[in-house]
C-alpha atoms as a PDB file:
ATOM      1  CA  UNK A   1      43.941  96.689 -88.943  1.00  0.00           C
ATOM      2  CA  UNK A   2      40.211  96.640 -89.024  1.00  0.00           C
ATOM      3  CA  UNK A   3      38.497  96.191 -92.393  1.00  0.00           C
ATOM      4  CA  UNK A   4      36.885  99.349 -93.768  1.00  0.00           C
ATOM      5  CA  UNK A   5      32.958  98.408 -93.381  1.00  0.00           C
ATOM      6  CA  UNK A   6      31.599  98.555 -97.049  1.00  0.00           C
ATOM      7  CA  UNK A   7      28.852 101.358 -98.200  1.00  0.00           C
ATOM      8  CA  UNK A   8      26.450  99.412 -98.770  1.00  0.00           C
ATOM      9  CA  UNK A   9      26.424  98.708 -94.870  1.00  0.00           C
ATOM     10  CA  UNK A  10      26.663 102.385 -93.976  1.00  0.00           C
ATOM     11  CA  UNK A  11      23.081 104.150 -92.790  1.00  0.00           C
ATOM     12  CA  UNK A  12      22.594 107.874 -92.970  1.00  0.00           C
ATOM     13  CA  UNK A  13      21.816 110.157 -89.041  1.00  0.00           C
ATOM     14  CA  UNK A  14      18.395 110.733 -89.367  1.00  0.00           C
ATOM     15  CA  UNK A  15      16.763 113.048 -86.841  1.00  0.00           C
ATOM     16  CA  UNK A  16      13.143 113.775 -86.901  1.00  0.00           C
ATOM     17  CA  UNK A  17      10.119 114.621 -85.277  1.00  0.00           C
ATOM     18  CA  UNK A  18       9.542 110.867 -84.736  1.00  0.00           C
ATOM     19  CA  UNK A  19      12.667 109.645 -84.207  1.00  0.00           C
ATOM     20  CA  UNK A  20      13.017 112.358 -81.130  1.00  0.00           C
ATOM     21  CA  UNK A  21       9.752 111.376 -80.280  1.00  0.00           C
ATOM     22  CA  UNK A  22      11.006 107.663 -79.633  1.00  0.00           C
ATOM     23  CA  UNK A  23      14.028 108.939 -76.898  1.00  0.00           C
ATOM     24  CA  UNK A  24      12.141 111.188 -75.418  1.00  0.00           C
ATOM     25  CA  UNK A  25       9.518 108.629 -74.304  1.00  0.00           C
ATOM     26  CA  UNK A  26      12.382 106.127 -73.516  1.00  0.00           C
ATOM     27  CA  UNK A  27      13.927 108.818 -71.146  1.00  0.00           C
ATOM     28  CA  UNK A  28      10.578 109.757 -70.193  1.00  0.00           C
ATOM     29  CA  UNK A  29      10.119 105.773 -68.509  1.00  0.00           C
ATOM     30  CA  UNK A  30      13.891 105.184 -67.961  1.00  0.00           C
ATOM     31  CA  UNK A  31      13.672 102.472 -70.112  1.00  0.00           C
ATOM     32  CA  UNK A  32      16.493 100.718 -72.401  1.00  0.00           C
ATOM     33  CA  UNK A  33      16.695  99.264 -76.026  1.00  0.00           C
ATOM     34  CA  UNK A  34      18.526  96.804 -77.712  1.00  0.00           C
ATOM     35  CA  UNK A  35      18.644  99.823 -80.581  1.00  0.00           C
ATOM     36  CA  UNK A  36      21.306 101.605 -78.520  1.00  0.00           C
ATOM     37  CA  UNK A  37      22.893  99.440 -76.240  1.00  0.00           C
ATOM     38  CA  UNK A  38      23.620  96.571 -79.181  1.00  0.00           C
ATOM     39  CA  UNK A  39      24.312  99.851 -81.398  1.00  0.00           C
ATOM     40  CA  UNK A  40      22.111  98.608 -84.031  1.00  0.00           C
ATOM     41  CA  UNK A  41      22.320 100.278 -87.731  1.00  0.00           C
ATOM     42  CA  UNK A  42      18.796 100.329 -88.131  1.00  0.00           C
ATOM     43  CA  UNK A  43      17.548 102.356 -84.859  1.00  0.00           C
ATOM     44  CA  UNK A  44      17.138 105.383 -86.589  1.00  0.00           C
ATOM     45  CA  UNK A  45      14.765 103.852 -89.417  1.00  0.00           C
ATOM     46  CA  UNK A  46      13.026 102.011 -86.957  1.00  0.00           C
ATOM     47  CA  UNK A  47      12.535 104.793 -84.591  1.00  0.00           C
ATOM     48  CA  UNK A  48      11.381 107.267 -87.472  1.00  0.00           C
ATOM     49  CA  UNK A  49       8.725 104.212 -87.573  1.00  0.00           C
ATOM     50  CA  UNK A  50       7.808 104.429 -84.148  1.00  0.00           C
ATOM     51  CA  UNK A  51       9.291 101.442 -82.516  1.00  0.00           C
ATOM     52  CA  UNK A  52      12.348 100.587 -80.786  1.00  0.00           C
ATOM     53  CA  UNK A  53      12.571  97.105 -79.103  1.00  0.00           C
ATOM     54  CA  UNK A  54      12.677  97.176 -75.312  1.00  0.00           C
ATOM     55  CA  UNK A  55      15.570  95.718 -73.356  1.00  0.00           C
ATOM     56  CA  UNK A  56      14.231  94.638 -70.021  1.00  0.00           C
ATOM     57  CA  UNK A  57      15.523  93.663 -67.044  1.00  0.00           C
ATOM     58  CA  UNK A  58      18.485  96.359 -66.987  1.00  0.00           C
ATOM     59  CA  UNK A  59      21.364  96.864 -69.590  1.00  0.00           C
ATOM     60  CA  UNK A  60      23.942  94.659 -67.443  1.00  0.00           C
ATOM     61  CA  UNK A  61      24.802  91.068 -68.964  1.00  0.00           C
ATOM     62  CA  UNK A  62      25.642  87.969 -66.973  1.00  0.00           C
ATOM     63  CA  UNK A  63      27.624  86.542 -69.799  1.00  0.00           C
ATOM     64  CA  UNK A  64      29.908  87.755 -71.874  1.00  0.00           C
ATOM     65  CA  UNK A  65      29.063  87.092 -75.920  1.00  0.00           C
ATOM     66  CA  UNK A  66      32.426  88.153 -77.579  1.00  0.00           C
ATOM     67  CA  UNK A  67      30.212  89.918 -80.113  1.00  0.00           C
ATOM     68  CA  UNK A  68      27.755  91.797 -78.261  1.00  0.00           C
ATOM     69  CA  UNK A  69      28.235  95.439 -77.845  1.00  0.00           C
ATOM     70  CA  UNK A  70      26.052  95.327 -74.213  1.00  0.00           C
ATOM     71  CA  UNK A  71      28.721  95.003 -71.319  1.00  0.00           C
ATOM     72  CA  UNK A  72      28.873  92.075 -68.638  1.00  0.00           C
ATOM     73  CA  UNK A  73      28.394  92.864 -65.042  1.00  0.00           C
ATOM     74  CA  UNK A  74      26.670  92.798 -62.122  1.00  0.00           C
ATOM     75  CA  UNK A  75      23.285  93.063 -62.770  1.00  0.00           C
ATOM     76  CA  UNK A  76      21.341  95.742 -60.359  1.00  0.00           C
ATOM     77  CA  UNK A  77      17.838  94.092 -58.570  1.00  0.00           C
ATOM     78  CA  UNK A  78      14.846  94.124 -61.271  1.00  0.00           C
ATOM     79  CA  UNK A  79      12.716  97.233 -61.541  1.00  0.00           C
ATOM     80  CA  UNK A  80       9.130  96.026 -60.506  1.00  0.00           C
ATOM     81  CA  UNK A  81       7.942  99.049 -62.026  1.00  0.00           C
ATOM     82  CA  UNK A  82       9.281  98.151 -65.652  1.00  0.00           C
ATOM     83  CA  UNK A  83       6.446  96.086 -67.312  1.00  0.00           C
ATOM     84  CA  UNK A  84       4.702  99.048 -66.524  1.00  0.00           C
ATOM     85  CA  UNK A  85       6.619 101.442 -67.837  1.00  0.00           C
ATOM     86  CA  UNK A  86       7.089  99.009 -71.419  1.00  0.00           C
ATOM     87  CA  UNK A  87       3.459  98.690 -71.491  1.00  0.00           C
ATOM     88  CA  UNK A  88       2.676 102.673 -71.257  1.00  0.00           C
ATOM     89  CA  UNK A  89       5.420 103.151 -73.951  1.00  0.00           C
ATOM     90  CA  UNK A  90       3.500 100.502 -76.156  1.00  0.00           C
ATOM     91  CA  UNK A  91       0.971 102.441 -75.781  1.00  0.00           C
ATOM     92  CA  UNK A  92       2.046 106.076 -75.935  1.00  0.00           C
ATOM     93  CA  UNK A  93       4.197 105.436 -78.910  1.00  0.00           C
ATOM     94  CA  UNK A  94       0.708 103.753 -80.965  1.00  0.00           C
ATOM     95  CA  UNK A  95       2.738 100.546 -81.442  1.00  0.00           C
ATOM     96  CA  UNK A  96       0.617  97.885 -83.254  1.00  0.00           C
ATOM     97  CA  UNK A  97       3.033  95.505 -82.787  1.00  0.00           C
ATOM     98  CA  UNK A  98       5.963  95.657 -80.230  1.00  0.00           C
ATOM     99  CA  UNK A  99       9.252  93.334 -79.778  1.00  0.00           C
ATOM    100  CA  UNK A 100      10.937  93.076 -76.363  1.00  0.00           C
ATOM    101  CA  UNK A 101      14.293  91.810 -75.725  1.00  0.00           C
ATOM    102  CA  UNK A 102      16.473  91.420 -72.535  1.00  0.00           C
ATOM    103  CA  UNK A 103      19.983  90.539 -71.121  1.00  0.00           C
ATOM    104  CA  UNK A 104      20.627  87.512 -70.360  1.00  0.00           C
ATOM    105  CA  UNK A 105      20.044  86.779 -66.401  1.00  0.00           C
ATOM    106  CA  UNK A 106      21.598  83.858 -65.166  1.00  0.00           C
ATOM    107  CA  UNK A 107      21.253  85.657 -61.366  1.00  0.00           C
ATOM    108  CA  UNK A 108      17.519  85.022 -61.228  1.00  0.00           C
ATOM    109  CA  UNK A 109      16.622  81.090 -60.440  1.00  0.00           C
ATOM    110  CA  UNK A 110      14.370  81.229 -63.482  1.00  0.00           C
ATOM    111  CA  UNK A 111      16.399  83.350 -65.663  1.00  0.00           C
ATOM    112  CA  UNK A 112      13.759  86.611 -65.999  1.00  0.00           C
ATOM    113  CA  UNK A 113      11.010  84.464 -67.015  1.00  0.00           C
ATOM    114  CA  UNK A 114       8.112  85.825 -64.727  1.00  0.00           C
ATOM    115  CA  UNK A 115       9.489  89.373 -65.264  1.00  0.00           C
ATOM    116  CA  UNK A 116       8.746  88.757 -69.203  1.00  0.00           C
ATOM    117  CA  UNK A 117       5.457  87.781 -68.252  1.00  0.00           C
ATOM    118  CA  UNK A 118       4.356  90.729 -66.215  1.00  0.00           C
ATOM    119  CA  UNK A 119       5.685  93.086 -69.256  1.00  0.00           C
ATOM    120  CA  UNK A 120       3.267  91.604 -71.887  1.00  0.00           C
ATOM    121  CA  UNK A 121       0.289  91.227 -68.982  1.00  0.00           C
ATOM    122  CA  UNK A 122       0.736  94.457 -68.798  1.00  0.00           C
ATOM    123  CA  UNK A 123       0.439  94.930 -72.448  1.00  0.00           C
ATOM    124  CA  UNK A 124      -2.549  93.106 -72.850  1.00  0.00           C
ATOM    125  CA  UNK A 125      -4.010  94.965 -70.077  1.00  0.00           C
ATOM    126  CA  UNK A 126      -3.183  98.142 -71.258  1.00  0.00           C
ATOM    127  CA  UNK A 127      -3.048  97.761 -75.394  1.00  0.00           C
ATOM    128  CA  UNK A 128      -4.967  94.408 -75.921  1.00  0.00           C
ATOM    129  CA  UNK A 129      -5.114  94.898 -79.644  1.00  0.00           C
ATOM    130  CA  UNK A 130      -1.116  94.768 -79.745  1.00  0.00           C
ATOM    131  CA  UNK A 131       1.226  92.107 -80.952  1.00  0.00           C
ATOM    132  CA  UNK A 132       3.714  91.339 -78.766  1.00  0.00           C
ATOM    133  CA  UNK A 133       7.251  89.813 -80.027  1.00  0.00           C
ATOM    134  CA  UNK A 134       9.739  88.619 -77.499  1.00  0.00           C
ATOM    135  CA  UNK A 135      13.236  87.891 -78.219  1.00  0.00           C
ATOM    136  CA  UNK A 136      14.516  85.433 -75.139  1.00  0.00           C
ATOM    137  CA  UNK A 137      18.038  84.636 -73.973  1.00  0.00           C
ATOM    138  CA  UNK A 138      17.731  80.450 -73.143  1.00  0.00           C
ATOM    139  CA  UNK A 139      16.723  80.203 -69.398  1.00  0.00           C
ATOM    140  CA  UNK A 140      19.646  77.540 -69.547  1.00  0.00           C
ATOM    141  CA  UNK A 141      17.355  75.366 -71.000  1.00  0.00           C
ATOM    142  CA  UNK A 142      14.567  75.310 -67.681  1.00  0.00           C
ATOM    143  CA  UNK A 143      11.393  73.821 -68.736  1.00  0.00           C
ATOM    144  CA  UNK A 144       9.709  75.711 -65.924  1.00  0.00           C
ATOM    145  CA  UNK A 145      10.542  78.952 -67.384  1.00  0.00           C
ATOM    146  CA  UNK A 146       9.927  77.832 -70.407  1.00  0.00           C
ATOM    147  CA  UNK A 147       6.228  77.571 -68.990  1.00  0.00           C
ATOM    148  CA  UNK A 148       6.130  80.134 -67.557  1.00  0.00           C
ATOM    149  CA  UNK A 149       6.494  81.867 -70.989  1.00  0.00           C
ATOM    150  CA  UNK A 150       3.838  79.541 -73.238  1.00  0.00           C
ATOM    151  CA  UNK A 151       1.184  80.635 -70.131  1.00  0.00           C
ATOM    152  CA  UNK A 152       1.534  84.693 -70.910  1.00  0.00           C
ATOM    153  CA  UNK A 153       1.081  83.971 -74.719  1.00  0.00           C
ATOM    154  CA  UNK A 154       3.019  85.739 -76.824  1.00  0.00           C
ATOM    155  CA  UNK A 155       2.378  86.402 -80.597  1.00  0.00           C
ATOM    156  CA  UNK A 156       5.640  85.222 -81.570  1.00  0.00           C
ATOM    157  CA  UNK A 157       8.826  83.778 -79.811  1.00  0.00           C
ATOM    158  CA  UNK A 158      12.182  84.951 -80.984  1.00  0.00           C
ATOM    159  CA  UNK A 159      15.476  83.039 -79.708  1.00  0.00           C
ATOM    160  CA  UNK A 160      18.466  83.350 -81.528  1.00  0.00           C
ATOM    161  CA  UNK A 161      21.395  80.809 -82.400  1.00  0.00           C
ATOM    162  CA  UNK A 162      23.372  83.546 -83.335  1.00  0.00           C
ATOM    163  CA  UNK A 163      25.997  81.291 -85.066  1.00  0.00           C
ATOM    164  CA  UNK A 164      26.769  78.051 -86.463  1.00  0.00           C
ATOM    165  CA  UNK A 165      27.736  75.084 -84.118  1.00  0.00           C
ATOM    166  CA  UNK A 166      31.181  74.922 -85.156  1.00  0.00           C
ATOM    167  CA  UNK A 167      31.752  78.886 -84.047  1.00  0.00           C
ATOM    168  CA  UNK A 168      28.809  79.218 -81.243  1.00  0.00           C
ATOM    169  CA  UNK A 169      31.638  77.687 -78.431  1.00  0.00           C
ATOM    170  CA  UNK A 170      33.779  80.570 -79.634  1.00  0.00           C
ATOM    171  CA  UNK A 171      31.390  83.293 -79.734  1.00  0.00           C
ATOM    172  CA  UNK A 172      29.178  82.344 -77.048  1.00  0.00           C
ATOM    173  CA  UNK A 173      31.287  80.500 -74.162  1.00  0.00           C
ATOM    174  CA  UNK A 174      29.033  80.496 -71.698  1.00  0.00           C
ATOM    175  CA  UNK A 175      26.202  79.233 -74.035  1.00  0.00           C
ATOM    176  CA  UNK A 176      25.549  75.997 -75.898  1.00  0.00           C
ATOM    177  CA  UNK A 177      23.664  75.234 -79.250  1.00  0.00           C
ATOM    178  CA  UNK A 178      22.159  72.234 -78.406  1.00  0.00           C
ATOM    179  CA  UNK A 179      20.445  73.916 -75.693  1.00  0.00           C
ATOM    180  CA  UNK A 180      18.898  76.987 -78.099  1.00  0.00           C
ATOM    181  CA  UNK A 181      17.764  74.127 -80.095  1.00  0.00           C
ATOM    182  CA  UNK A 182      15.945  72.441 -77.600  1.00  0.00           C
ATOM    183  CA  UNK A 183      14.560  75.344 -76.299  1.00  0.00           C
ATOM    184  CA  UNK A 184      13.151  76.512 -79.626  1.00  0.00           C
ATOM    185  CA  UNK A 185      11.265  72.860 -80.241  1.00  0.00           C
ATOM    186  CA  UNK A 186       9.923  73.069 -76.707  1.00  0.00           C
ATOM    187  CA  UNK A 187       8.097  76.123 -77.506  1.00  0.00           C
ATOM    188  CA  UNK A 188       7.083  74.771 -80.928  1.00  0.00           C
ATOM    189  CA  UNK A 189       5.924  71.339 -79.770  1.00  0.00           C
ATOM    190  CA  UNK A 190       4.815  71.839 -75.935  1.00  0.00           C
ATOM    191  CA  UNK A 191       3.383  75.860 -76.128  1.00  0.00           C
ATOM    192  CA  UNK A 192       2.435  75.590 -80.214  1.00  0.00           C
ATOM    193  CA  UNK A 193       3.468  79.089 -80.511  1.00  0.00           C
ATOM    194  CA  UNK A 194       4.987  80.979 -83.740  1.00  0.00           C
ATOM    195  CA  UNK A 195       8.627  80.570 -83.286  1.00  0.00           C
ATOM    196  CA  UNK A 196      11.863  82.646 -84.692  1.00  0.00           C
ATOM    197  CA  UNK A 197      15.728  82.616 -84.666  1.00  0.00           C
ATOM    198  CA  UNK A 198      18.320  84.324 -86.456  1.00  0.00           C
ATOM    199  CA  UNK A 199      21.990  84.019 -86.570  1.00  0.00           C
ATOM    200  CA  UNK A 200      25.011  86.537 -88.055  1.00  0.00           C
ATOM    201  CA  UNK A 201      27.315  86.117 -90.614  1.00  0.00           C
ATOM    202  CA  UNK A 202      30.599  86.970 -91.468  1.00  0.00           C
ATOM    203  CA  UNK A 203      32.235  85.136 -88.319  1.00  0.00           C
ATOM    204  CA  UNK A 204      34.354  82.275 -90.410  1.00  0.00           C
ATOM    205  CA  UNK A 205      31.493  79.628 -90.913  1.00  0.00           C
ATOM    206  CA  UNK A 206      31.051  78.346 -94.379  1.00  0.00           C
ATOM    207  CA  UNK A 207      28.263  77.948 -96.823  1.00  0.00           C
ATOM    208  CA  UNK A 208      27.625  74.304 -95.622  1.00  0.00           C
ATOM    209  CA  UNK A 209      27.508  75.498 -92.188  1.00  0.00           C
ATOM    210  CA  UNK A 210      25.323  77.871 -93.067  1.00  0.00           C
ATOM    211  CA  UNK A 211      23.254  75.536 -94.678  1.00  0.00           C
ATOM    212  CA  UNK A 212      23.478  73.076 -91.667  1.00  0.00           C
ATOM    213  CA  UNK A 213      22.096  75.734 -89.361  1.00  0.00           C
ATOM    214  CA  UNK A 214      19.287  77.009 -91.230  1.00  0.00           C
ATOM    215  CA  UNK A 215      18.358  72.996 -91.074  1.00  0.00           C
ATOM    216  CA  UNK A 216      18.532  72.303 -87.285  1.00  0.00           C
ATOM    217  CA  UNK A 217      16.433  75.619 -87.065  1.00  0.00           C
ATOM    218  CA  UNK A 218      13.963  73.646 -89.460  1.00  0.00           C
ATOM    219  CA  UNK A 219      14.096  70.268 -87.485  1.00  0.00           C
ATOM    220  CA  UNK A 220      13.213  72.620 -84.222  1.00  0.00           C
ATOM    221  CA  UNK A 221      10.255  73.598 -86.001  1.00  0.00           C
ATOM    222  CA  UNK A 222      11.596  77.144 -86.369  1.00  0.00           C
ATOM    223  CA  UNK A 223       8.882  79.580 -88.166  1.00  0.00           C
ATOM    224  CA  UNK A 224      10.512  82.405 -89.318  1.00  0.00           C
ATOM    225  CA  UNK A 225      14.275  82.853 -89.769  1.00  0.00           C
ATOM    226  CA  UNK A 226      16.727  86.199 -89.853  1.00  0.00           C
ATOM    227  CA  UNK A 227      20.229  85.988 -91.165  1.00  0.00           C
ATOM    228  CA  UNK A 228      22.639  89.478 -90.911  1.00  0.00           C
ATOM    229  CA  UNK A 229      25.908  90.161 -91.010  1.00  0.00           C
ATOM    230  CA  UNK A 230      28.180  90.626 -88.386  1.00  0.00           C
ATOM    231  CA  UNK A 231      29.791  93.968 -87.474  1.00  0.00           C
ATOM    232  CA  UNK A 232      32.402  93.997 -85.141  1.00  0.00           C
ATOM    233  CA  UNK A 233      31.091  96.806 -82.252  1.00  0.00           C
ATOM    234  CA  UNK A 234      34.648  97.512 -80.804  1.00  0.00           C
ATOM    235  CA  UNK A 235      38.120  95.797 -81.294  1.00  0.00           C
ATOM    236  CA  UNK A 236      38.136  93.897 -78.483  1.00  0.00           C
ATOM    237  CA  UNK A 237      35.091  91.733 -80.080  1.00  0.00           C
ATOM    238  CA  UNK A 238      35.660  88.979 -82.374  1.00  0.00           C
ATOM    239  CA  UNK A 239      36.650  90.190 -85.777  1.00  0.00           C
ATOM    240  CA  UNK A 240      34.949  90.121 -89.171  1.00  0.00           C
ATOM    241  CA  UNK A 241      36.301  87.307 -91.217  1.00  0.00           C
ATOM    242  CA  UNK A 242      34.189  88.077 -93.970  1.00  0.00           C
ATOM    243  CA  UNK A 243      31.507  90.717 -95.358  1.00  0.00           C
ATOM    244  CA  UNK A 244      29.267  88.968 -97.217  1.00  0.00           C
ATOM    245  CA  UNK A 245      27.935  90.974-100.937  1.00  0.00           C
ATOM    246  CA  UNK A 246      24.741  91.882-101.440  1.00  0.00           C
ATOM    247  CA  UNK A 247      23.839  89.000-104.061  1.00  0.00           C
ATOM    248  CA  UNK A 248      25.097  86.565-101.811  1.00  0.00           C
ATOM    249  CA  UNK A 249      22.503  87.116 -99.209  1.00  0.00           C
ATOM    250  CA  UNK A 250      20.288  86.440-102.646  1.00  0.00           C
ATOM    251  CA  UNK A 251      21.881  83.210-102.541  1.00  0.00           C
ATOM    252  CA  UNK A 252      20.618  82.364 -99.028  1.00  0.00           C
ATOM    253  CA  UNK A 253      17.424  83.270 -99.711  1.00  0.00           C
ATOM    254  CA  UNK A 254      16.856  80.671-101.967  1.00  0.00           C
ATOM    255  CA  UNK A 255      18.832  78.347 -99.573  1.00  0.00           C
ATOM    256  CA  UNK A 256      16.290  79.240 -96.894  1.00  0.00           C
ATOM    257  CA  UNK A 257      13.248  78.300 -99.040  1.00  0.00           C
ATOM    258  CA  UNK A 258      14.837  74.699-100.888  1.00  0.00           C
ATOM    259  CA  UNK A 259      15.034  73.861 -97.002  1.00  0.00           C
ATOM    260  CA  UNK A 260      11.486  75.001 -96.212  1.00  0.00           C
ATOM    261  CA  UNK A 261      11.069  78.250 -94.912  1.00  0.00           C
ATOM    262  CA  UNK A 262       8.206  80.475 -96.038  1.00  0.00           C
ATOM    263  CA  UNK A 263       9.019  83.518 -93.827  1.00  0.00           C
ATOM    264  CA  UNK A 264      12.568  84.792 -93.754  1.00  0.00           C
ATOM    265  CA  UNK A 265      14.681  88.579 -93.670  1.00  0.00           C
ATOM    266  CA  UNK A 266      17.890  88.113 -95.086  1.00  0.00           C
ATOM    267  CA  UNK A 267      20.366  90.829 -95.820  1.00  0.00           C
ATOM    268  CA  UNK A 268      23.343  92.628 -94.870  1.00  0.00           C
ATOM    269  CA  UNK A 269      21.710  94.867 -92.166  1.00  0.00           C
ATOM    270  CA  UNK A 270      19.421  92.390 -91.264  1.00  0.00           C
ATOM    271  CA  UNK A 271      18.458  92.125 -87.063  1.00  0.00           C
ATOM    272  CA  UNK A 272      16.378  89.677 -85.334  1.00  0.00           C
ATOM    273  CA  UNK A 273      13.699  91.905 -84.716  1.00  0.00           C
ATOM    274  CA  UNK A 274      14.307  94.385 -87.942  1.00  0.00           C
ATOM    275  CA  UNK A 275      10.475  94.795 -89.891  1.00  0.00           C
ATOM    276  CA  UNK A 276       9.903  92.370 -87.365  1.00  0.00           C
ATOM    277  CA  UNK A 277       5.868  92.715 -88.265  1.00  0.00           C
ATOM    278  CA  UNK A 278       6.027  92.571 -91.536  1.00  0.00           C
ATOM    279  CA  UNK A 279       7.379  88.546 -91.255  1.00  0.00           C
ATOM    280  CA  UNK A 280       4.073  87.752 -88.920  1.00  0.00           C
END
């Protein structure tokens, strides 16, 4: 039987003026979030902010994370008209700064890349003034698409570990943690951009794991750091072994700065890209 989830990880329905506004533009340029697809608790507080963070490239997953609530399948052809659409949703929403996110597509031969690109060109053409997150699956690792990345300059480059090493095989098959790693330092030391990763809790890893993962993020030359817990979306996902309390995530925070981190969001319903500007 499924642990109950504990109140101080429950969020209130909010509807409002703003957070209607938000769909209705999203339906307005048939365009997908991470907010809904990855059911995140915080949508409705982010959306009565304005934002949402935009899932490109389709809401169809080539691989098959046993904790994410987005479904694997064939992925349909990209929408050329997308980066577009993002960019006049950046701009009709009044975003100052915007995050953008995507499945993970191992179909393309450089993983979505270019597609990323053309979404914050299109940004820059259209809202120059905005910052522009992005939140990357790993390319598997190509140093090509990799460049093709540092040359569109984003503010900030978000790719997660999601785990510690001793779990990721578990929750991430088809992934590997080395790779993240090296991904993350190749943006740090070859494109010299702002870099960020996060990773759940709650999975089975221990404090030293913990501990060991918010260090490889440090030797990667990792910027800014998220830690959440994890909620299980659906039965058929990997369980909760633990939920952490409230003055435990205290704990990590002064883990996270003895190792050497000046920007971090830790908490229970911490996301990768939750306040997301107010870490930058």
């Amino acid at each position: 039987m499924r642990e109950r989830l504990p109140e101080y990880l429950k969020r209130p329905i909010i509807d409002t003026d703003a957070t209607r506004k938000v769909r209705k533009t999203l339906k307005n340029r048939c365009l997908n979030t991470v907010c809904e697809n990855a059911r995140c608790p915080n949508k409705n507080e982010c959306y009565t902010k304005n934002t949402a963070t935009f899932l490109i490239m389709g809401n169809a997953c080539t691989r098959n994370c046993r904790y994410c609530n987005i479904s694997c399948a064939r992925p349909k052809p990209l929408d050329e008209t997308e980066p577009i659409h993002v960019a006049e949703a950046v701009r009709d929403l009044g975003l100052k700064y915007t995050v953008i996110t995507s499945v993970t597509r191992d179909d393309l031969p450089d993983g979505g890349a270019e597609h990323f690109k053309k979404c914050i060109e299109k940004i820059h053409q259209l809202t120059p003034e905005v910052k522009i997150e992005i939140l990357t699956p790993d390319f598997k690792g190509l140093k090509s698409s990799l460049d093709t990345i540092i040359k569109a300059s984003p503010d900030v480059f978000n790719h997660n570990i999601e785990t510690a090493k001793e779990i990721f095989k578990t929750a991430r098959p088809q992934g590997n943690y080395e790779t993240s790693l090296k991904v993350l330092k190749y943006i740090k030391d070859i494109g010299k951009l702002t870099t960020k990763s996060g990773f759940m809790i709650g999975l089975g890893e221990t404090i030293e794991q913990i501990e060991e993962t918010l260090k490889d993020l440090k030797q990667a030359g990792v910027d800014i750091v998220t830690i959440g817990q994890y909620i299980q979306p659906s039965k058929e996902h990997l369980p909760v072994q633990k939920y952490y309390k409230p003055e435990e995530y205290e704990e990590l925070k002064i883990l996270a700065a003895k190792i050497g981190f000046k920007h971090y969001q830790i908490g229970p319903l911490v996301r990768s890209s939750y306040r997301a500007a107010d870490l930058v």
